[in-house]
Protein backbone atom coordinates (compact mmCIF):
# COMPACT_ATOMS: atom_id res chain seq x y z
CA UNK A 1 -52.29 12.84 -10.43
CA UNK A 2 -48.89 10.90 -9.72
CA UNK A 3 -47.41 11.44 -6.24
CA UNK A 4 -43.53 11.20 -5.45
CA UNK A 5 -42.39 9.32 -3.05
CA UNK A 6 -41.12 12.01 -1.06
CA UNK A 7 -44.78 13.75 -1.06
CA UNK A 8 -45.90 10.70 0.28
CA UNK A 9 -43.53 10.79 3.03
CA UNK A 10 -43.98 14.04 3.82
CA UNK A 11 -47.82 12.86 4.28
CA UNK A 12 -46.21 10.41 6.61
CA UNK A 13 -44.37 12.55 8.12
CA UNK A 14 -47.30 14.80 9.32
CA UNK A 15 -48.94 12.33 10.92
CA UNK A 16 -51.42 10.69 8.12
CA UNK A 17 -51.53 6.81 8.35
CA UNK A 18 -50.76 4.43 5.22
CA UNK A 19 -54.90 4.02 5.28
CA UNK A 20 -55.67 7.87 4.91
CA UNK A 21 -53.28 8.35 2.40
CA UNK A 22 -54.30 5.85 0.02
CA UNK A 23 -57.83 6.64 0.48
CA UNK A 24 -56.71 10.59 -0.91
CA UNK A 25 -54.09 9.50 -3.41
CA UNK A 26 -55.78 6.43 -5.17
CA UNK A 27 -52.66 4.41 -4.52
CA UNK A 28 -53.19 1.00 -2.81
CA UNK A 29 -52.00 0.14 0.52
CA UNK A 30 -49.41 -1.98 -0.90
CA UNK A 31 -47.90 0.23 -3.38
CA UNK A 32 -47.13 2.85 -0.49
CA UNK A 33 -45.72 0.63 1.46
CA UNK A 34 -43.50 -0.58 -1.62
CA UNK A 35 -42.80 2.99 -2.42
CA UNK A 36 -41.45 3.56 1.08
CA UNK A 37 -39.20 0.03 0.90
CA UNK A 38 -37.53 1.73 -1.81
CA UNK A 39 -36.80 5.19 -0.43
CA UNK A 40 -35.64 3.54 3.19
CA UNK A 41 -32.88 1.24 0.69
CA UNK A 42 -31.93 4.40 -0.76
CA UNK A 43 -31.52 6.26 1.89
CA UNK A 44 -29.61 2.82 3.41
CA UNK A 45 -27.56 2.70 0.51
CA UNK A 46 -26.59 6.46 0.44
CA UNK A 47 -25.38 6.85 4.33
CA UNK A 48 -23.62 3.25 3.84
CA UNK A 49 -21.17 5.12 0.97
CA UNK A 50 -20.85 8.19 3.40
CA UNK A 51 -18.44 6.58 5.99
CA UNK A 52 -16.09 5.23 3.58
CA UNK A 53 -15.63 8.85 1.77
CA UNK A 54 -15.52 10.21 5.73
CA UNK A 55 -13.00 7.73 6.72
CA UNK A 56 -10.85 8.20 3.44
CA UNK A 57 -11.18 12.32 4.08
CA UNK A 58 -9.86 11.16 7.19
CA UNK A 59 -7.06 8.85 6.42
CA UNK A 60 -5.79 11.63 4.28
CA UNK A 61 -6.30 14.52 6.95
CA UNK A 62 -3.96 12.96 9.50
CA UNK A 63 -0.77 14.66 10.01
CA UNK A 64 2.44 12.46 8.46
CA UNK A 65 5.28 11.83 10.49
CA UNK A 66 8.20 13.91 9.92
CA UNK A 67 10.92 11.37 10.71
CA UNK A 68 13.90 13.58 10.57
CA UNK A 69 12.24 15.64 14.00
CA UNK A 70 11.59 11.99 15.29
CA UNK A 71 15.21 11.26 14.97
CA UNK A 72 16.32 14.83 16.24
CA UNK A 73 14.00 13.92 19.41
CA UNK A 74 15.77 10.51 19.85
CA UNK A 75 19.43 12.01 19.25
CA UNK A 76 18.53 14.59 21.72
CA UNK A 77 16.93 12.00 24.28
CA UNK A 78 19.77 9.80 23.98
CA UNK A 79 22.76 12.48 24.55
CA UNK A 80 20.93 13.74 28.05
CA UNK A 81 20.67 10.03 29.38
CA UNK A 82 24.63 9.32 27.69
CA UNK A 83 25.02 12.82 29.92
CA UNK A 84 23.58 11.85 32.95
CA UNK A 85 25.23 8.46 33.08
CA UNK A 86 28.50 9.85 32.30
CA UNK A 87 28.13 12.72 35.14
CA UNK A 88 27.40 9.86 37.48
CA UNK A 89 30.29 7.51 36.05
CA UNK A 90 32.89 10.52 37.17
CA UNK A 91 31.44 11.36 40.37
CA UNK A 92 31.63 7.81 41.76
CA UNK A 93 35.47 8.26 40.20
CA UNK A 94 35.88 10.99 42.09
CA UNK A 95 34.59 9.84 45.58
């Protein structure tokens, strides 16, 4: 009988050692070992790809700027300190 890798694992995962599994499956000592090389680069290579798609989900997720409220904000910001400075201009005139 041929076992996946992922039965093996599983195996693995339960608690058998490399020793008690090759002595039920047949398969050498070696070729587990191999076998599980193989998965753990898969497994590498898949959550390697995952941060570029998160970080490109993210890059398109942020909000854009919306430059005609940014220039509203600095009109706005630059009338109350023209204001202020002008208030204070005419009450020195005035004292």
């Amino acid at each position: 009988m041929k076992y996946s890798t992922e039965e093996l694992q599983q195996r693995r995962d339960s608690g058998q050692s490399i020793d008690e599994i090759s002595q039920e499956t047949g398969l050498s000592n070696w070729a587990i070992y191999k076998r599980f090389q193989r998965l753990k680069s898969e497994i590498q290579e898949e959550s390697d790809e995952l941060p570029e798609t998160t970080a490109n989900e993210n890059i398109a997720l942020e909000p854009k700027t919306n430059w005609t409220e940014v220039t509203l904000a600095f009109g706005a910001m630059a009338t109350v300190v023209a204001g202020i400075l002008l208030y204070r201009k005419l009450k020195q005139d005035n004292n």
